[in-house]
C-alpha atoms as a PDB file:
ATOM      1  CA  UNK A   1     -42.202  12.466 -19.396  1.00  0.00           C
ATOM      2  CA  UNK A   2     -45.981  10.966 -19.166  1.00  0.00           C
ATOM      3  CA  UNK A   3     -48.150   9.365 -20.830  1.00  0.00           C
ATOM      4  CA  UNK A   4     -49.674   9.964 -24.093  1.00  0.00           C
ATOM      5  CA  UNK A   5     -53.498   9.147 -24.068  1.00  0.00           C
ATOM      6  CA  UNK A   6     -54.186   7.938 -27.629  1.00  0.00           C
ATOM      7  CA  UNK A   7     -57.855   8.609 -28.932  1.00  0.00           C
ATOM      8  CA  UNK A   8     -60.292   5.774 -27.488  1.00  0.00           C
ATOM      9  CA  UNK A   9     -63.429   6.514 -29.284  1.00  0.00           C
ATOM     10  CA  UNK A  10     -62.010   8.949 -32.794  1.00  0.00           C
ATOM     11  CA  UNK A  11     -64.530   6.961 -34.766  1.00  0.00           C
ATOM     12  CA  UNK A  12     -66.838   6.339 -33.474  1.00  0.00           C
ATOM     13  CA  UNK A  13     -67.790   9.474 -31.433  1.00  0.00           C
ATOM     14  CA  UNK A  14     -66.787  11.973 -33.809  1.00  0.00           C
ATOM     15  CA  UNK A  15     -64.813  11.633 -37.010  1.00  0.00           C
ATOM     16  CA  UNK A  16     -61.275  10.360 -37.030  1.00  0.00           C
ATOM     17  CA  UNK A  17     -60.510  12.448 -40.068  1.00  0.00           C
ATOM     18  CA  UNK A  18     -58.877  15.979 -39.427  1.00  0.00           C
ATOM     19  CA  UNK A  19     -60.496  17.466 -41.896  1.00  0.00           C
ATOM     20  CA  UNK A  20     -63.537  16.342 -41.132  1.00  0.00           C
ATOM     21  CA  UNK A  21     -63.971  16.285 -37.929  1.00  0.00           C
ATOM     22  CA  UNK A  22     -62.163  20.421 -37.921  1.00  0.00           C
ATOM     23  CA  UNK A  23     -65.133  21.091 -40.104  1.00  0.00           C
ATOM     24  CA  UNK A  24     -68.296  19.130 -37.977  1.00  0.00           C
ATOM     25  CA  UNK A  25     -66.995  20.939 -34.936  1.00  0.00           C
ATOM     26  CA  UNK A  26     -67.032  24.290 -36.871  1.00  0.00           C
ATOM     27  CA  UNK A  27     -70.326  24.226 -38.194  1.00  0.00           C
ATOM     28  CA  UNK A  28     -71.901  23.273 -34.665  1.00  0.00           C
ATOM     29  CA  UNK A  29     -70.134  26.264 -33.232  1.00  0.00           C
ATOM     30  CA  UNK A  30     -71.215  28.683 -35.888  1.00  0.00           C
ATOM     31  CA  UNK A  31     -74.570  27.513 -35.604  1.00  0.00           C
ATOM     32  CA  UNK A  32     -75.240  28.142 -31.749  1.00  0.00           C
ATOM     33  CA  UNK A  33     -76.736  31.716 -31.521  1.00  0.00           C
ATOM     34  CA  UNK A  34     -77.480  33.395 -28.795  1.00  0.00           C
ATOM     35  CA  UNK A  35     -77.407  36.811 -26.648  1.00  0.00           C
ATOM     36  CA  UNK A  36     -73.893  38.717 -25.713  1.00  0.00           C
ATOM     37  CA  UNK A  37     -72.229  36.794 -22.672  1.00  0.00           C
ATOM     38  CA  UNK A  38     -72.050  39.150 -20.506  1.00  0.00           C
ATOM     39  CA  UNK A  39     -68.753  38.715 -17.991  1.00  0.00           C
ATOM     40  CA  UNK A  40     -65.939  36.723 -17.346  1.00  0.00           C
ATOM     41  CA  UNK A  41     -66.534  32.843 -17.914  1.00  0.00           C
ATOM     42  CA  UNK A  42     -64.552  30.245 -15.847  1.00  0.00           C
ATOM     43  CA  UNK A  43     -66.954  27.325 -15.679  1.00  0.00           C
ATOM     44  CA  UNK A  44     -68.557  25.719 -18.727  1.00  0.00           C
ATOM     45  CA  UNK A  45     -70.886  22.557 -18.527  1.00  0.00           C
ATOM     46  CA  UNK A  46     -70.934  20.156 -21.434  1.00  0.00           C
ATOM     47  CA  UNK A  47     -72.580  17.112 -22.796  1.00  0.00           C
ATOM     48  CA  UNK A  48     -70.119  13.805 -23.917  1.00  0.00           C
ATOM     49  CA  UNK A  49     -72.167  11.626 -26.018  1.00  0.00           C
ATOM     50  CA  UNK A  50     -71.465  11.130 -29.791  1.00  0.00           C
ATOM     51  CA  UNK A  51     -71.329  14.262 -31.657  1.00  0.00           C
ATOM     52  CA  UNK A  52     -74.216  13.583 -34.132  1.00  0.00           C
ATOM     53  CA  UNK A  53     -76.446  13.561 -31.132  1.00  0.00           C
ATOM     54  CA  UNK A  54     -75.091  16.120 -28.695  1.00  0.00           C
ATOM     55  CA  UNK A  55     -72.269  17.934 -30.682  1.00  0.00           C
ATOM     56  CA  UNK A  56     -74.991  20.986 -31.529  1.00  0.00           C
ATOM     57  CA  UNK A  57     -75.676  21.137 -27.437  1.00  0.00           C
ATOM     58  CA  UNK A  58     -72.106  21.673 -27.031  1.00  0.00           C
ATOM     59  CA  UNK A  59     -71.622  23.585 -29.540  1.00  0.00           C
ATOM     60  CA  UNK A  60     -73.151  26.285 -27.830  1.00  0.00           C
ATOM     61  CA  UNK A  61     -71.103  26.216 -24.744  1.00  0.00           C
ATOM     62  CA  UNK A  62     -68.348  26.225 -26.919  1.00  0.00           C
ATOM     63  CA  UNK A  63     -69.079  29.230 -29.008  1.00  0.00           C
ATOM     64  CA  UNK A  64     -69.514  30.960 -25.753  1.00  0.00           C
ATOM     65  CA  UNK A  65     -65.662  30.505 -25.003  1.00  0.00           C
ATOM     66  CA  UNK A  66     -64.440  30.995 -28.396  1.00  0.00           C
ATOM     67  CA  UNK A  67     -61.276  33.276 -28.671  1.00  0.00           C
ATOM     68  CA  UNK A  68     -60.954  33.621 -24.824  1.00  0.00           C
ATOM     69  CA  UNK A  69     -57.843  33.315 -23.458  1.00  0.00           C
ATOM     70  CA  UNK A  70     -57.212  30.323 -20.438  1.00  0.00           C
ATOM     71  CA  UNK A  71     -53.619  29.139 -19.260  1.00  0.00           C
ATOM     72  CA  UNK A  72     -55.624  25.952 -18.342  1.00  0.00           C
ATOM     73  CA  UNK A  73     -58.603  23.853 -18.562  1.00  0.00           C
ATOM     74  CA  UNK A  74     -59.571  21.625 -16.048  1.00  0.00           C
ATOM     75  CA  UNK A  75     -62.289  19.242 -17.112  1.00  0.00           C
ATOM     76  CA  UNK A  76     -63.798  16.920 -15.111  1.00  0.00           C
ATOM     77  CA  UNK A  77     -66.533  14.036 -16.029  1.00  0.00           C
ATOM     78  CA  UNK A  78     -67.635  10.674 -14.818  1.00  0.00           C
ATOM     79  CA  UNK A  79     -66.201   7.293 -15.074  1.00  0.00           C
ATOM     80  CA  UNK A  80     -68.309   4.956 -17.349  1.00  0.00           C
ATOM     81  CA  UNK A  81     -66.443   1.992 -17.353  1.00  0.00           C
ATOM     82  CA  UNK A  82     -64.898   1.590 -13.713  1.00  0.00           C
ATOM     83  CA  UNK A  83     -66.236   2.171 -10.187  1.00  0.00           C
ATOM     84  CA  UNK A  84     -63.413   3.664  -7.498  1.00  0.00           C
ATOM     85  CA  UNK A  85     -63.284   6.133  -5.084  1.00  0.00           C
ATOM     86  CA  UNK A  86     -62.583   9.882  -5.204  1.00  0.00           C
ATOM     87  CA  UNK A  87     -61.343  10.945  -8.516  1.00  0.00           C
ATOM     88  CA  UNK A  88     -58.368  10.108 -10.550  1.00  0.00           C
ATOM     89  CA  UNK A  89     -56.107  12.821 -12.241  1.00  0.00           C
ATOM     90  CA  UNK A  90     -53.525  12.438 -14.881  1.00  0.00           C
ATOM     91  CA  UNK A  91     -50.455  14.682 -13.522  1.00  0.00           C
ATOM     92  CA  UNK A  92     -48.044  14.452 -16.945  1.00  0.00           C
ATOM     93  CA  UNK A  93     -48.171  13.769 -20.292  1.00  0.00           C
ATOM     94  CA  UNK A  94     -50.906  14.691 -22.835  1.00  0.00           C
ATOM     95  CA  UNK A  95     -54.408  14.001 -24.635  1.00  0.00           C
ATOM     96  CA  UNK A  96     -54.189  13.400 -28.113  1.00  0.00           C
ATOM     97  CA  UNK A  97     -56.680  13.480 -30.493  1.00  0.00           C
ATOM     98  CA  UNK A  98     -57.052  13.502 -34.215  1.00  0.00           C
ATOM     99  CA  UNK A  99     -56.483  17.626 -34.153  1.00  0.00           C
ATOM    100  CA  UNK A 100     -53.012  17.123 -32.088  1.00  0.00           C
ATOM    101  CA  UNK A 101     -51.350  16.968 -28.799  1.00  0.00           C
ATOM    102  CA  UNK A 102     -52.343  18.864 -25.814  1.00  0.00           C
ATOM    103  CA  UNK A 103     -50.748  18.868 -22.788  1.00  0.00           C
ATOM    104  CA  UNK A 104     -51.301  18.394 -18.959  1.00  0.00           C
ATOM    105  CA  UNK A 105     -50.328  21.307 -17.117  1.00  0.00           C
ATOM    106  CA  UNK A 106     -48.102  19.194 -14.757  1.00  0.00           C
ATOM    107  CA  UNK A 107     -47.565  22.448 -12.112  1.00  0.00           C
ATOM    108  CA  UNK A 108     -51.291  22.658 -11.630  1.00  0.00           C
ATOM    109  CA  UNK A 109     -52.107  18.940 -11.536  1.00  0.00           C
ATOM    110  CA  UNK A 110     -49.017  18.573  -8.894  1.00  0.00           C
ATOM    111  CA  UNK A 111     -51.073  21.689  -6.797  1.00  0.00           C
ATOM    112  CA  UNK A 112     -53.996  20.439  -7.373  1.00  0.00           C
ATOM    113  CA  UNK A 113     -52.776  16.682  -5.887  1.00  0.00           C
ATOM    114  CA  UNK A 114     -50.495  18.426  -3.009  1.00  0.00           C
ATOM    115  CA  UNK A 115     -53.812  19.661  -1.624  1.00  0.00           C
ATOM    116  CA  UNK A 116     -54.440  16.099  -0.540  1.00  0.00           C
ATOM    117  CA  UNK A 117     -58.056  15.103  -0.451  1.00  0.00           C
ATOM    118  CA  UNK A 118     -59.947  12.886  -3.299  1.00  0.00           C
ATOM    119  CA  UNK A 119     -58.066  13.565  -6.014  1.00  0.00           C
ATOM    120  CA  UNK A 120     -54.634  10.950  -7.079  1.00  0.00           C
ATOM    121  CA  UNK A 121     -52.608   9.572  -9.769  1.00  0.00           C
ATOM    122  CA  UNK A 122     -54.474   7.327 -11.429  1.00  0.00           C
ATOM    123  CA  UNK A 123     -53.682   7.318 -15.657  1.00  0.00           C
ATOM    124  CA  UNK A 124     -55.634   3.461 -16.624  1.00  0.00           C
ATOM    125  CA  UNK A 125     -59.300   4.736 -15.995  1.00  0.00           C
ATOM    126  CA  UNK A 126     -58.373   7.506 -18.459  1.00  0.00           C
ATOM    127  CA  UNK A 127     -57.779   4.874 -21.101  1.00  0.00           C
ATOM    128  CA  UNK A 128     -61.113   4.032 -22.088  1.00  0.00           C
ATOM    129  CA  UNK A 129     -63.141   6.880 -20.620  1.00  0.00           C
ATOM    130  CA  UNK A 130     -65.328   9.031 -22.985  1.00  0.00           C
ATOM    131  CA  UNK A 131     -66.561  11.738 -21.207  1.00  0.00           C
ATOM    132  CA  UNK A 132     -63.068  14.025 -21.108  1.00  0.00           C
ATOM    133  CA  UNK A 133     -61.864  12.674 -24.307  1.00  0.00           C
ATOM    134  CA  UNK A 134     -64.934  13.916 -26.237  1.00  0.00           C
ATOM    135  CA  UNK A 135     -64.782  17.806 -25.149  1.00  0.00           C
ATOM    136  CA  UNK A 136     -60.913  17.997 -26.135  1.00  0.00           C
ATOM    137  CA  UNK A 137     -61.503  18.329 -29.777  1.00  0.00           C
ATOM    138  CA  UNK A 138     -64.014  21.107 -29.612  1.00  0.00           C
ATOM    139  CA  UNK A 139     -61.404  22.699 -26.889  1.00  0.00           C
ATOM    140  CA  UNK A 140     -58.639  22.951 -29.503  1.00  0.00           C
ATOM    141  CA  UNK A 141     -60.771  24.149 -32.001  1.00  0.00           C
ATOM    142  CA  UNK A 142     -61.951  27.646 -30.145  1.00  0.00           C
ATOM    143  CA  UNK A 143     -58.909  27.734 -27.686  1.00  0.00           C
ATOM    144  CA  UNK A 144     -55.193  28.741 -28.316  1.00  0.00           C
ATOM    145  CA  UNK A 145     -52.324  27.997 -26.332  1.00  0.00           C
ATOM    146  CA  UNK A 146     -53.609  26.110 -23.320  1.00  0.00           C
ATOM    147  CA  UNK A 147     -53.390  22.899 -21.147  1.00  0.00           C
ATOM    148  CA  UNK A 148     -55.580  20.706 -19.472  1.00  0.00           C
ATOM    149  CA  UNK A 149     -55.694  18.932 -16.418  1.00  0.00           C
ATOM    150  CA  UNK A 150     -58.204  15.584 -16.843  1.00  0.00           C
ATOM    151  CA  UNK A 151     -60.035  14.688 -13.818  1.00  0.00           C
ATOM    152  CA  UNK A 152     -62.132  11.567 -13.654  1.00  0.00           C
ATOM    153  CA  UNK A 153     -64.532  10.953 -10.962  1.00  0.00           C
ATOM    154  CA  UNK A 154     -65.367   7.282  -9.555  1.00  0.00           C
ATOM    155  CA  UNK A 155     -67.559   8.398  -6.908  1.00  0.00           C
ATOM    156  CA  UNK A 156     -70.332  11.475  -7.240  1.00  0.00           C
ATOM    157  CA  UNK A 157     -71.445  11.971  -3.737  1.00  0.00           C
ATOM    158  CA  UNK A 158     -72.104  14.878  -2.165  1.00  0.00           C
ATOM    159  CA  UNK A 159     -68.682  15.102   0.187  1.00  0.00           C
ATOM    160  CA  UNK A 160     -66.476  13.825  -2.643  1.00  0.00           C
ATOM    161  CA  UNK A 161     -67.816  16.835  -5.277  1.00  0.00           C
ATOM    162  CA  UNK A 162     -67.140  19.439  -1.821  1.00  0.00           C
ATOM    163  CA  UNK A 163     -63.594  18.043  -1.361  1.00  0.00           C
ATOM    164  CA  UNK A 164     -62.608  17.903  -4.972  1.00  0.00           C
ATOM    165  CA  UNK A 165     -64.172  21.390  -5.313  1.00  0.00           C
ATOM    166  CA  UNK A 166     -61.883  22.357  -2.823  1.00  0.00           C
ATOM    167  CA  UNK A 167     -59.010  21.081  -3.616  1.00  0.00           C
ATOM    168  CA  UNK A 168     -58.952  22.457  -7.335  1.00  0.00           C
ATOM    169  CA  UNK A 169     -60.270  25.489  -6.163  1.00  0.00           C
ATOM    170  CA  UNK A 170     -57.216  25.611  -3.861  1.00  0.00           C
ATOM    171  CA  UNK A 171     -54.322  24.626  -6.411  1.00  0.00           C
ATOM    172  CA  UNK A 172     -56.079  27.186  -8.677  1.00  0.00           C
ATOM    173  CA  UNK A 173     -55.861  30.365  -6.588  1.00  0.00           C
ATOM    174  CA  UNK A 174     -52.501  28.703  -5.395  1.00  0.00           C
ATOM    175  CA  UNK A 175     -51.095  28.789  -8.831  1.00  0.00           C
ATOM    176  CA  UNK A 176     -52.584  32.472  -9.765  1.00  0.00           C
ATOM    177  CA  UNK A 177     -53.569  30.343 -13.297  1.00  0.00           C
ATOM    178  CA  UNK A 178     -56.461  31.866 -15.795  1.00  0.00           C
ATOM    179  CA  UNK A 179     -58.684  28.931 -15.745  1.00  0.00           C
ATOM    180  CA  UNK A 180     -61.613  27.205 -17.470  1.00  0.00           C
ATOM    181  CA  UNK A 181     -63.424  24.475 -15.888  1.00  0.00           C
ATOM    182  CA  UNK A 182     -65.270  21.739 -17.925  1.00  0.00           C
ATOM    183  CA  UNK A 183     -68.162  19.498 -16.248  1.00  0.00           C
ATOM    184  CA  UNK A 184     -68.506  16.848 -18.585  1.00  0.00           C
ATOM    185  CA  UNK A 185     -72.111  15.533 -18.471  1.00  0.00           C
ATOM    186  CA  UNK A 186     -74.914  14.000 -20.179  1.00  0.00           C
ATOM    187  CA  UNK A 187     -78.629  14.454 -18.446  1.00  0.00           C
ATOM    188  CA  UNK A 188     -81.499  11.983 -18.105  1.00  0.00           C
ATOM    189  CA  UNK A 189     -81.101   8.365 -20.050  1.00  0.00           C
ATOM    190  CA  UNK A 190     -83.194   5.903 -21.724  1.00  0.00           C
ATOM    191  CA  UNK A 191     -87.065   7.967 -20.816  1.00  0.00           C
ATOM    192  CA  UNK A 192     -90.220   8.849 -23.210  1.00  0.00           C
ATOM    193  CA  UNK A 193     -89.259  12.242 -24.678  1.00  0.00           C
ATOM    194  CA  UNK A 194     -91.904  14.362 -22.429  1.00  0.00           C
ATOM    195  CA  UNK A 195     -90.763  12.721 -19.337  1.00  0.00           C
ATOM    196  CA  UNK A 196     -87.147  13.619 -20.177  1.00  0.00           C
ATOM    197  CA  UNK A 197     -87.728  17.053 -20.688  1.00  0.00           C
ATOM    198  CA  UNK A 198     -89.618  17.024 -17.596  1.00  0.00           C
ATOM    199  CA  UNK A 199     -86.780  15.414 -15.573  1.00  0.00           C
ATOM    200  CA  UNK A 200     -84.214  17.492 -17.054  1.00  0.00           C
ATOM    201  CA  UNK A 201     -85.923  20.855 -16.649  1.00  0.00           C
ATOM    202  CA  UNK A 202     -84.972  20.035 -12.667  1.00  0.00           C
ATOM    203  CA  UNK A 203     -81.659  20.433 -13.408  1.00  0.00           C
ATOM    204  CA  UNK A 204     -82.184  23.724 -16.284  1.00  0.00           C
ATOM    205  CA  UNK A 205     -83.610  25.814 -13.382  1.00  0.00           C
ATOM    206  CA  UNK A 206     -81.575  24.747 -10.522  1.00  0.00           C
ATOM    207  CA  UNK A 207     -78.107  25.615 -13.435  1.00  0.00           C
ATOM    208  CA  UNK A 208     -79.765  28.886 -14.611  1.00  0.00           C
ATOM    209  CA  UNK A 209     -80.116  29.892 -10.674  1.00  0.00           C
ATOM    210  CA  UNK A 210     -77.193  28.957  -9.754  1.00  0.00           C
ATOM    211  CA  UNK A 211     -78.440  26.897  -7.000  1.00  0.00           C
ATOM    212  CA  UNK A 212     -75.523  24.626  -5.936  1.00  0.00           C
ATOM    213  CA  UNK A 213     -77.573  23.450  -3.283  1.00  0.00           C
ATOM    214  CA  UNK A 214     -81.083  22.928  -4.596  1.00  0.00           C
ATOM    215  CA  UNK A 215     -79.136  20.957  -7.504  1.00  0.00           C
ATOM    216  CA  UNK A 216     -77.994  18.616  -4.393  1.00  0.00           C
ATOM    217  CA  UNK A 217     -80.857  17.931  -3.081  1.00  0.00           C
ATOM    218  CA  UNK A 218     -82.758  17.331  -6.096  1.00  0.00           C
ATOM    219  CA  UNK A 219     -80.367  14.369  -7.511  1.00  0.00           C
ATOM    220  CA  UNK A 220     -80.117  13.298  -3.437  1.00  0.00           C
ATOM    221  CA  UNK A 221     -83.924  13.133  -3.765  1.00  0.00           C
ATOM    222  CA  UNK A 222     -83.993  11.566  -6.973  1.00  0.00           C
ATOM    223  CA  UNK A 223     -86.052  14.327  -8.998  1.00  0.00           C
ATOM    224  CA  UNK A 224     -83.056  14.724 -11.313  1.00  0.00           C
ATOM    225  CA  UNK A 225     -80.453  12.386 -12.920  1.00  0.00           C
ATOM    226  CA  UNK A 226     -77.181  12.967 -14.730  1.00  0.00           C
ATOM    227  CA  UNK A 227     -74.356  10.739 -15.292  1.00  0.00           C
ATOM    228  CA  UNK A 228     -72.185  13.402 -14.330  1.00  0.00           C
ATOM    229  CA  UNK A 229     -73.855  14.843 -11.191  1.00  0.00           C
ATOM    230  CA  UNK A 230     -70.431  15.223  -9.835  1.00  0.00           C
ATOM    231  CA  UNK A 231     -68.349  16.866 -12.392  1.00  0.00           C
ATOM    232  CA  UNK A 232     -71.513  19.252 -12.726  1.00  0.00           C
ATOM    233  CA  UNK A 233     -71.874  20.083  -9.287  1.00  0.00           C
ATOM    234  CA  UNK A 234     -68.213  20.619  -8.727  1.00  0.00           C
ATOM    235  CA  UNK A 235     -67.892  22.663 -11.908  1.00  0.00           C
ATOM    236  CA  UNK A 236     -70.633  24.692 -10.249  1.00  0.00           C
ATOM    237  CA  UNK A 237     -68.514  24.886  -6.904  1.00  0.00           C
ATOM    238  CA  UNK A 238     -65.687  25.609  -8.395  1.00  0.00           C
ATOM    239  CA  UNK A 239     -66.602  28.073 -10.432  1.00  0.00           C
ATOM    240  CA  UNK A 240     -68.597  30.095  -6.851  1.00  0.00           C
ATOM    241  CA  UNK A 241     -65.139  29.625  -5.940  1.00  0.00           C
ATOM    242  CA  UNK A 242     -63.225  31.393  -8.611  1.00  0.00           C
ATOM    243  CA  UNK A 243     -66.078  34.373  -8.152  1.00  0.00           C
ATOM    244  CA  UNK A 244     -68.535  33.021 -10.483  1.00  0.00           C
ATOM    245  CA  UNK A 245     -71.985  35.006  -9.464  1.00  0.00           C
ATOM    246  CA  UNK A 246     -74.645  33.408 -12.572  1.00  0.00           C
ATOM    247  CA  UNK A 247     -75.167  30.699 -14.726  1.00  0.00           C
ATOM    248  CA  UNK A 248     -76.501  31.287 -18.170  1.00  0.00           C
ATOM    249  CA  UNK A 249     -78.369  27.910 -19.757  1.00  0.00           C
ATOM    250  CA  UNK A 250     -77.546  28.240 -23.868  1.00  0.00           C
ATOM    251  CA  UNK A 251     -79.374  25.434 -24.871  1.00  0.00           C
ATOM    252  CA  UNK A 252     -81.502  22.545 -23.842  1.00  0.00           C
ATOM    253  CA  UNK A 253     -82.145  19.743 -26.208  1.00  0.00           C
ATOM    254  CA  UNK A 254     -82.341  15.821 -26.290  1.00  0.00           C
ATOM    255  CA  UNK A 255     -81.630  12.871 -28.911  1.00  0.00           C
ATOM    256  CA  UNK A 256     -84.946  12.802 -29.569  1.00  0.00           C
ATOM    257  CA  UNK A 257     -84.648  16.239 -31.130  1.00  0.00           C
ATOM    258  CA  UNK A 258     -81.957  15.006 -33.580  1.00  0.00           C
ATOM    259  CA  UNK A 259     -82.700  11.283 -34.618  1.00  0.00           C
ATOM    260  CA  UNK A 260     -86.766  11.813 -34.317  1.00  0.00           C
ATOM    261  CA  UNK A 261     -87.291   8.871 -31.701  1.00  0.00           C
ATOM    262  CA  UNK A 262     -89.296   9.798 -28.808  1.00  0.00           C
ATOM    263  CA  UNK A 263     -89.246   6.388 -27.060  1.00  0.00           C
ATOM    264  CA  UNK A 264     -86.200   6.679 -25.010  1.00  0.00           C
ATOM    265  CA  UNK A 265     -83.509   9.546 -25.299  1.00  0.00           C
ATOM    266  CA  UNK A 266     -80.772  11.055 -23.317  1.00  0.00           C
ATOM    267  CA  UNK A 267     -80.854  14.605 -22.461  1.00  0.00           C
ATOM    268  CA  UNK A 268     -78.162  17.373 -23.060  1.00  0.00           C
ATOM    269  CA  UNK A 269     -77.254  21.087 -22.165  1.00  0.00           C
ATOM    270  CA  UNK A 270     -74.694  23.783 -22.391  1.00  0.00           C
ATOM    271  CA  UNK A 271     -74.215  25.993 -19.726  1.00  0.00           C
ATOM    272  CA  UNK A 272     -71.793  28.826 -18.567  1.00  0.00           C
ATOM    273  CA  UNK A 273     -70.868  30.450 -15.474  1.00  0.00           C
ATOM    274  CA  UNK A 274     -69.680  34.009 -15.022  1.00  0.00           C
ATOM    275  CA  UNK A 275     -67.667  36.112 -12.699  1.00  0.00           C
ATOM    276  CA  UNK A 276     -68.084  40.264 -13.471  1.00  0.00           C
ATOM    277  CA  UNK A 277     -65.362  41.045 -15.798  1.00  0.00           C
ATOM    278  CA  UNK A 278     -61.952  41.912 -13.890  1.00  0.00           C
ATOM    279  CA  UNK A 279     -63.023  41.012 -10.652  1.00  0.00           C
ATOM    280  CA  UNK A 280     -60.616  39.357  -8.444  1.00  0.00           C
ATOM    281  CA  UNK A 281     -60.827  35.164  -7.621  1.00  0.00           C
END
């Protein structure tokens, strides 16, 4: 028996009413549009900040997944509130939010830890954190039937992302599991609008190439910035690993497209990665 993660921010995210928040989470989904995904997705990236400002940017990624089938989803995003090293996972239990319980897949979180590496037990940091908490709503609204594991990553650099990569790449293939992979991550913070968007495109282009490395060396050289460089990058890694061959970017927006203030905004995208349908992990 684990632990139960109660809701941190129902509230004050998104809306602590079923109802309500069932029905937000529906109309951003059925407003993202775009072409036929093409494939087999297995690695989504996602903003976390409050819905009103980035719930249509997820939305999209979302919609993209909708009525696909996954034994799992791993999702992965950054620690706000608490500085540690490597990443901490939650191995039983379950995340609730206001739409009900989901559980941790305890076989693949014990795989996924067995592998040794960055990734332990560690349930506090979950207790506050955002940034998984915010994409498990709009999970259980377009998924059936699955679990999670929730990974949250202290430290971002480079050789931490490559082990953790590896080791849920690992417990994945392992396990034989059909799974989803969430990076959890917002863009630039706090700039003028234009230089935001300028900023951000950095990371657009390097996602829509699917250039794991040029992504690196961008944030190492400090031409990009995301909060979660490291659940993006190993979402990117992970998916390579599970045969992922492109990235499609489904939308690109900021808060200063939804509350009208230029001055200084946070940046947001939805992106997916895709392996040819039926081909082997």
């Amino acid at each position: 028996m684990g632990v139960i993660r109660e809701p941190a921010v129902a509230g004050a995210f998104y809306p602590d009413d079923p109802k309500a928040l069932a029905a937000e989470i529906r109309r951003y989904v059925s407003k993202a549009a775009f072409d036929a995904i093409e494939g087999d997705i297995v690695g989504v990236i996602s903003p976390h900040a409050g819905y009103v400002y980035s719930g249509q940017v997820a939305g999209y990624g979302m919609r993209a997944i909708s009525g696909r089938a996954y034994d799992t989803v791993v999702v992965i995003g950054p620690s706000h509130r608490a500085y540690f090293k490597g990443a901490a996972i939650m191995s039983k239990g379950g995340y609730r939010t206001p739409l009900g319980m989901t559980d941790i897949d305890e076989d693949l979180a014990a795989a996924i830890m067995r592998e040794g590496g960055p990734a332990s037990e560690n349930v506090g940091v979950h207790g506050a954190e955002h940034s998984l908490e915010v994409q498990i709503p709009f999970l259980q609204t377009v998924l059936k039937g699955f679990k999670i594991v929730p990974i949250v990553m202290g430290s971002q650099e480079t050789n931490t992302c490559e082990d953790l990569a590896g080791i849920v790449s690992r417990g994945i293939k392992a396990l034989g599991r059909r799974v989803l992979v969430v990076g959890s991550t917002d863009l630039s913070h706090y700039y003028s609008y234009a230089h935001a968007v300028k900023l951000d495109k950095h990371i657009v282009d390097r996602l829509e190439a699917f250039d794991i490395k040029g992504m690196v060396d961008d944030f190492d050289a400090e031409i990009s910035e995301a909060c979660g460089r490291g659940p993006m990058i190993v979402t990117m890694m992970v998916s390579k690993a599970l045969g992922a061959t492109k990235c499609k970017v489904l939308k690109y927006a900021n808060s200063g497209d939804v509350s009208g203030d230029r001055g200084n905004v946070v940046g947001y995208t939805s992106a997916v990665f895709c392996r040819t349908e039926g081909a082997k992990e």
